[in-house]
C-alpha atoms as a PDB file:
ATOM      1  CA  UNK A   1      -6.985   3.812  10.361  1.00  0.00           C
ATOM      2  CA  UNK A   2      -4.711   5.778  12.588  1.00  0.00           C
ATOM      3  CA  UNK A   3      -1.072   4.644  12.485  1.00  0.00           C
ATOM      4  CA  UNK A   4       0.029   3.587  16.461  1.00  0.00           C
ATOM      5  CA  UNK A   5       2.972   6.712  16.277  1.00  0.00           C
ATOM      6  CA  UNK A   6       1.862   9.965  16.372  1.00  0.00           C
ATOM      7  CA  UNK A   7       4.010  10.836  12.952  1.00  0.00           C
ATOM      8  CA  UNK A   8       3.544  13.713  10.535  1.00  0.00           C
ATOM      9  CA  UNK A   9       4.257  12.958   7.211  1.00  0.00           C
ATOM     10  CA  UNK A  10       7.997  13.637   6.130  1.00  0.00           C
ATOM     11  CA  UNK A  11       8.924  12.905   9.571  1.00  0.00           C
ATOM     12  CA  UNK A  12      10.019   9.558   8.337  1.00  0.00           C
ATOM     13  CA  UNK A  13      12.753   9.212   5.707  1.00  0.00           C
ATOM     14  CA  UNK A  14      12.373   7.273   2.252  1.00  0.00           C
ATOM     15  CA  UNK A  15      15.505   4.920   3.256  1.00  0.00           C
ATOM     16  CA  UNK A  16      13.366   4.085   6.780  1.00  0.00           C
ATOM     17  CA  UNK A  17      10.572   2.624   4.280  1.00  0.00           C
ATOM     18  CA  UNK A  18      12.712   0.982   2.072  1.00  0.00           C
ATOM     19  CA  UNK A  19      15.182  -0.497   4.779  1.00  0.00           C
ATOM     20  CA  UNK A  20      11.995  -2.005   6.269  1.00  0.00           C
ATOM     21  CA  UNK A  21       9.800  -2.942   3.382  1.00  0.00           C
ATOM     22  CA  UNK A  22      12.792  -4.203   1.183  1.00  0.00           C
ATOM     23  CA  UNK A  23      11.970  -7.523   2.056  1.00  0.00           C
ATOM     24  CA  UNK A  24       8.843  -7.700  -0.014  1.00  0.00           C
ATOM     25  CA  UNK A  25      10.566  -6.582  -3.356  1.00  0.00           C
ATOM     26  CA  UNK A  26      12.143 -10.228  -3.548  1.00  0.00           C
ATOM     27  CA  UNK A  27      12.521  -9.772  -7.909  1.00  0.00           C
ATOM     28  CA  UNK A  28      14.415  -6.790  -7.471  1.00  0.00           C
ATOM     29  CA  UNK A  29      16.957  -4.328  -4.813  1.00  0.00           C
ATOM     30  CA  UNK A  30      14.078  -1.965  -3.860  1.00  0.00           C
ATOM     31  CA  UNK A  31      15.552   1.771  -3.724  1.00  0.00           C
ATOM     32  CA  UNK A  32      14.628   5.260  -3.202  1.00  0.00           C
ATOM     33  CA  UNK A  33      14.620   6.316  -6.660  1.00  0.00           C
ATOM     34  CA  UNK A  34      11.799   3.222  -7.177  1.00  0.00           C
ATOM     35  CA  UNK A  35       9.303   3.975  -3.919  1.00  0.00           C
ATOM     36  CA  UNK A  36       9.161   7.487  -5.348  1.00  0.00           C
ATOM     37  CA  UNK A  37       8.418   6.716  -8.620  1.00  0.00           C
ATOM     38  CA  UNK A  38       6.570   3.750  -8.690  1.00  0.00           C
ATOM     39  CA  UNK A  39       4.614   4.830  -5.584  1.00  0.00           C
ATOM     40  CA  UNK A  40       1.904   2.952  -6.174  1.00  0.00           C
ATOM     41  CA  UNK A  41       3.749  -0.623  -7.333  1.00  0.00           C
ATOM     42  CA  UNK A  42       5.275  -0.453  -3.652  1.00  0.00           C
ATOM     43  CA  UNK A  43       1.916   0.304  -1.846  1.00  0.00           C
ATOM     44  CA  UNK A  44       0.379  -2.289  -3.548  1.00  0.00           C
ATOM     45  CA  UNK A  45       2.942  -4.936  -2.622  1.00  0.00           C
ATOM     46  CA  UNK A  46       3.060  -3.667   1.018  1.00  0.00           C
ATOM     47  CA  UNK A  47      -0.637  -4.087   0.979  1.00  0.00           C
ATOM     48  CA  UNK A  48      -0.701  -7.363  -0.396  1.00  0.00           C
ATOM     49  CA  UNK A  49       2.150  -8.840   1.414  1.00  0.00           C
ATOM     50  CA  UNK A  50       3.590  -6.271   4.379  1.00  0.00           C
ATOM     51  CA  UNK A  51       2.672  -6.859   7.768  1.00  0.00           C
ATOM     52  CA  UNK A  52       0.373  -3.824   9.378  1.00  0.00           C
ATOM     53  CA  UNK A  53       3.401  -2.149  10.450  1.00  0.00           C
ATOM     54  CA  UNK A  54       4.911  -1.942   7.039  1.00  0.00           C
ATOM     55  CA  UNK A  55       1.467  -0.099   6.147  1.00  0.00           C
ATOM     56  CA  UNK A  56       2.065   1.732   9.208  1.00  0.00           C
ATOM     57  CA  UNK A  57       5.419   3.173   8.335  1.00  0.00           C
ATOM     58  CA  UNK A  58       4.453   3.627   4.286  1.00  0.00           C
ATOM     59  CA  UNK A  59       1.264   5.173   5.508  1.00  0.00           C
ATOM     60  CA  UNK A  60       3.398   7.939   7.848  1.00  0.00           C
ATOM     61  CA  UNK A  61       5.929   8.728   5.107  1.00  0.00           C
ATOM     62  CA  UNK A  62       3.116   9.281   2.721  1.00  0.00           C
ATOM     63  CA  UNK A  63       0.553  10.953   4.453  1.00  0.00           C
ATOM     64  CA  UNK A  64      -2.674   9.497   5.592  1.00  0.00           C
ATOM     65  CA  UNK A  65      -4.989  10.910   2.940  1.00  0.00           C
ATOM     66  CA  UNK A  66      -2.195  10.372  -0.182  1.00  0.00           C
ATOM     67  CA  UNK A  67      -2.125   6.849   1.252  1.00  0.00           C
ATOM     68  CA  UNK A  68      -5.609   5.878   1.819  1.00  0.00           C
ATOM     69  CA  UNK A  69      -6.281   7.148  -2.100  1.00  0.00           C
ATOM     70  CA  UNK A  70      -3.106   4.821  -3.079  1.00  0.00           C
ATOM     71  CA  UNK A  71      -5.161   2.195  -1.662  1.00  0.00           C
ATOM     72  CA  UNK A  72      -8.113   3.089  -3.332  1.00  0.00           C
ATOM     73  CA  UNK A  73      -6.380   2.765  -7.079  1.00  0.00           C
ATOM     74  CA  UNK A  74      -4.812  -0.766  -6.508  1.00  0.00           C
ATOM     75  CA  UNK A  75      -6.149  -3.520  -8.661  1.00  0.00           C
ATOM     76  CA  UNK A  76      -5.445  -6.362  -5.913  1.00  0.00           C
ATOM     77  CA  UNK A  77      -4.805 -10.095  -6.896  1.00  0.00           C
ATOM     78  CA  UNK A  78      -6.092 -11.614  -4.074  1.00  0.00           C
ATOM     79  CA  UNK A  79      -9.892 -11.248  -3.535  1.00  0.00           C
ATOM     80  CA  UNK A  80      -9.676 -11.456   0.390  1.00  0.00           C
ATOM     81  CA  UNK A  81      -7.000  -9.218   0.371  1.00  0.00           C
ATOM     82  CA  UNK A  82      -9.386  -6.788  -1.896  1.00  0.00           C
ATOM     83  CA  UNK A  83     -12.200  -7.021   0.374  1.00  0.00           C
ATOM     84  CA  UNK A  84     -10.236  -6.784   3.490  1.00  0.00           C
ATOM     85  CA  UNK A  85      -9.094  -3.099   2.062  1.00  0.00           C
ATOM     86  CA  UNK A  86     -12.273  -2.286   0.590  1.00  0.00           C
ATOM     87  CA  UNK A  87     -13.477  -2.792   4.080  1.00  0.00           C
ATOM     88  CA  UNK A  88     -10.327  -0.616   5.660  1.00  0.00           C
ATOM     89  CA  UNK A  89     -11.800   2.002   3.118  1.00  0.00           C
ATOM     90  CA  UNK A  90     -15.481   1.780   3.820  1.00  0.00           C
ATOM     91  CA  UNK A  91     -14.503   2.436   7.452  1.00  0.00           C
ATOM     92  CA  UNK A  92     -12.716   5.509   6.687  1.00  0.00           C
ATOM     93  CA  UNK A  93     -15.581   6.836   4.504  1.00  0.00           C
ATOM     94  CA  UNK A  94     -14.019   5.846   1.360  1.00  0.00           C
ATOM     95  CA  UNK A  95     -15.686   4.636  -1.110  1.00  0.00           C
ATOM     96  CA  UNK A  96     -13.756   1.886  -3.463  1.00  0.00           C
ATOM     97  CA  UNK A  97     -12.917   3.415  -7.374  1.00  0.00           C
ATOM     98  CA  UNK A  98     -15.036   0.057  -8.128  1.00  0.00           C
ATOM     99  CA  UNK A  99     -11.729  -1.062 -10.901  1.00  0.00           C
ATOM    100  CA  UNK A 100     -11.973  -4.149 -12.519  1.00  0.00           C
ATOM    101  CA  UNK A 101     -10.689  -6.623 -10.895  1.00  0.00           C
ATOM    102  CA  UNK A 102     -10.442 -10.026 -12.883  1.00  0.00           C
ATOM    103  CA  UNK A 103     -11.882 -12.994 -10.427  1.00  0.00           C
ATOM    104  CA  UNK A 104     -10.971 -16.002 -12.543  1.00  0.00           C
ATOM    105  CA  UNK A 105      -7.662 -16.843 -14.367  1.00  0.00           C
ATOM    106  CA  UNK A 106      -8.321 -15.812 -18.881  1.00  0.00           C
ATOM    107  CA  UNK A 107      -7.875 -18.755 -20.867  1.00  0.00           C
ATOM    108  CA  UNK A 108      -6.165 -18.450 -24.158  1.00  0.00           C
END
């Protein structure tokens, strides 16, 4: 998956991500101070949510391999969405880190 712009990573800055993923953090004000720190919380709700150019931009401020191994980590809550990455990966010659994933809802 090659992003449409020819970007090097850093070339974008943190507050271009969050200005245009902020949308998708709807429990909370999404800042710089979180997409650095809880890296992968924000790929995962891009992923799950974002349009492909949100993964576009997220992908060019992180760096395509950093990114793609993001994607490989996430424990996804929506089977299609898990096996449209897990396809995304495959493509790329990734293989998935095979995580749990829980496909019904635990009764208690």
């Amino acid at each position: 998956m090659k992003p449409k712009a020819d970007i090097n990573r850093g070339t974008i800055q943190p507050e271009a991500v969050v200005s245009r993923i902020q949308r998708l953090f709807w429990e909370k004000k999404l800042t710089v101070s979180d997409l650095k720190n809880c890296t992968g919380w924000a790929v995962k709700r891009v992923l799950e949510y974002g349009s492909m150019e949100d993964v576009e931009i997220v992908m060019c401020w992180l760096g395509r391999e950093r990114f793609l191994q993001l994607v490989r980590s996430v424990n996804f809550s929506s089977k299609l969405t898990k096996c449209f990455w897990e396809k995304m990966l495959e493509l790329e010659g990734i293989e998935c880190s095979k995580k749990y994933c829980r496909t019904t809802v635990r009764q208690f």
